[in-house]
Protein backbone atom coordinates (compact mmCIF):
# COMPACT_ATOMS: atom_id res chain seq x y z
CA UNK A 1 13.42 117.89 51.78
CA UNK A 2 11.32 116.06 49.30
CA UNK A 3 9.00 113.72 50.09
CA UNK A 4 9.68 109.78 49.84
CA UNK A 5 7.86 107.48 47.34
CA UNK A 6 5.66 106.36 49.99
CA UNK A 7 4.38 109.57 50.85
CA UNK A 8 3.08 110.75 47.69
CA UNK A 9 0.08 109.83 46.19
CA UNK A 10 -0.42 107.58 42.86
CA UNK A 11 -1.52 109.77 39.92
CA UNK A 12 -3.93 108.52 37.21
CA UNK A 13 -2.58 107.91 33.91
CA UNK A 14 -4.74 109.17 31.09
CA UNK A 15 -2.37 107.92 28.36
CA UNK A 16 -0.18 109.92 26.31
CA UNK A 17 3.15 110.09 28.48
CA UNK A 18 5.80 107.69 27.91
CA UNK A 19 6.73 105.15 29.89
CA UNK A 20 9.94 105.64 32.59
CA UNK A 21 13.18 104.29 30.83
CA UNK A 22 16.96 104.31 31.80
CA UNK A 23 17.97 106.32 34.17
CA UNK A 24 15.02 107.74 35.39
CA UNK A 25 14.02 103.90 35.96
CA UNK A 26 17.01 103.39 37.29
CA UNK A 27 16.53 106.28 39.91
CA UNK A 28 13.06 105.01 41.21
CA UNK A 29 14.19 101.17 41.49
CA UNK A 30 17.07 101.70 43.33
CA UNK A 31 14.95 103.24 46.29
CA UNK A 32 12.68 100.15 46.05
CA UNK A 33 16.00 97.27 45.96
CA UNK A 34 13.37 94.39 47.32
CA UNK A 35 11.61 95.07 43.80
CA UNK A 36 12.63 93.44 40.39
CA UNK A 37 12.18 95.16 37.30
CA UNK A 38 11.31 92.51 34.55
CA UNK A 39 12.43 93.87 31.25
CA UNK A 40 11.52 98.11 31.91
CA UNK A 41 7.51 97.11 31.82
CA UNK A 42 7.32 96.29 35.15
CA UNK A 43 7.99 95.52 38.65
CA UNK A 44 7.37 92.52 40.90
CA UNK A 45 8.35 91.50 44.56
CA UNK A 46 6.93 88.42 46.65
CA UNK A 47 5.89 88.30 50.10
CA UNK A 48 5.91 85.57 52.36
CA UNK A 49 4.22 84.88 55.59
CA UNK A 50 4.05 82.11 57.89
CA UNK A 51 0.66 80.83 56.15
CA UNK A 52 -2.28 81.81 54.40
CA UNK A 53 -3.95 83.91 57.28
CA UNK A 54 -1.68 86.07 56.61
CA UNK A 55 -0.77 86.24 53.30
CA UNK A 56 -4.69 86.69 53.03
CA UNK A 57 -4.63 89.74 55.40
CA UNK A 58 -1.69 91.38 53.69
CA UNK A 59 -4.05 90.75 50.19
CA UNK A 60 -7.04 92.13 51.31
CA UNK A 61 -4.64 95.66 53.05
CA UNK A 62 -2.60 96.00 49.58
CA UNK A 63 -6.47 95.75 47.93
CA UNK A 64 -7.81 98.34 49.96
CA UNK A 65 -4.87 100.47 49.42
CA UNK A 66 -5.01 99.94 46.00
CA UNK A 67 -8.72 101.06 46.30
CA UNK A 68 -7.80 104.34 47.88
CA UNK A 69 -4.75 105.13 45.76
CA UNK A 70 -6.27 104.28 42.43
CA UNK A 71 -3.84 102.02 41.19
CA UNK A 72 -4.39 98.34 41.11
CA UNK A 73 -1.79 95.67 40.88
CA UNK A 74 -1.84 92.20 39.96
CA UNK A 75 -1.76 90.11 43.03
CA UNK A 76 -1.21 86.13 43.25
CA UNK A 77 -2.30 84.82 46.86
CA UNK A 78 -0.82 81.31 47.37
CA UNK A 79 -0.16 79.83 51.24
CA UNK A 80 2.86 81.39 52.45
CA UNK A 81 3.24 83.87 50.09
CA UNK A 82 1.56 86.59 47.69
CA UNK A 83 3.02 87.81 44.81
CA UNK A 84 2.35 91.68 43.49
CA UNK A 85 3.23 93.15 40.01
CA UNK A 86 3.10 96.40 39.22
CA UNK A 87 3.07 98.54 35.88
CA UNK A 88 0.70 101.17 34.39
CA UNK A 89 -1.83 99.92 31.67
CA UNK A 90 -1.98 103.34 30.07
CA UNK A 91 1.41 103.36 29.06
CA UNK A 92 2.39 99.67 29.03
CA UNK A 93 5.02 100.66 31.00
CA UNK A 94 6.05 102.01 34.40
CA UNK A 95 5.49 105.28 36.14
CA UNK A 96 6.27 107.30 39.25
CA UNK A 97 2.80 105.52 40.33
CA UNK A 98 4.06 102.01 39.88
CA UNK A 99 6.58 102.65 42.15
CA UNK A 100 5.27 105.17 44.64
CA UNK A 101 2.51 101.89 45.21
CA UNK A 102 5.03 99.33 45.73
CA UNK A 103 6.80 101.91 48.31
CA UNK A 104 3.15 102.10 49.87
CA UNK A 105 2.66 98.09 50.12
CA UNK A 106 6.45 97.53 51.38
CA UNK A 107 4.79 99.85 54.39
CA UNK A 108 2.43 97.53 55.12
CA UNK A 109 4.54 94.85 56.10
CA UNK A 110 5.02 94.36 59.70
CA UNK A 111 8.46 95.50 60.49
């Protein structure tokens, strides 16, 4: 059985692969459907909490996640809410990582 996107483990791009496109983006987003993909580069979702405590605490888990994993998103903390994007830098582009993160921070939230 193969594993799910959250239980693999972000690679690090070097550079020099291209970028996921049709329907092997198509593949990976459709296992992550709370995740928009903005125009094949990359991926975005918001999160909202009840107010900033939170949000704050869910920032500073997806940070040290990102820490261990390698693979840093952009994150935008407001009250009530924080907002992650997702692509790889290498590439300009998306990658198995880009998703197999966002399938690691969708784990962090409470269920």
């Amino acid at each position: 059985m193969p594993l799910s996107l959250a239980q693999k483990t972000c690679i690090p791009c070097r550079g020099g692969v291209p970028a996921l496109k049709d329907s092997a983006l198509h593949e990976l987003s459709h296992q992550l459907p709370n995740w928009e993909v903005v125009n094949e580069h990359h991926i975005t979702r918001t999160f909202t909490f009840p107010d900033f405590a939170q949000a704050l605490d869910f920032v500073n888990r997806v940070g040290a996640l990102a820490e261990q994993q390698g693979h840093h998103p952009d994150i935008l903390l407001a009250w009530g809410k924080a907002a992650i994007t997702l692509w790889t830098h290498k590439v300009d582009g998306l990658t198995e990582s880009d998703f197999i993160m966002a399938a690691k921070i969708d784990a962090l939230q409470p269920a």
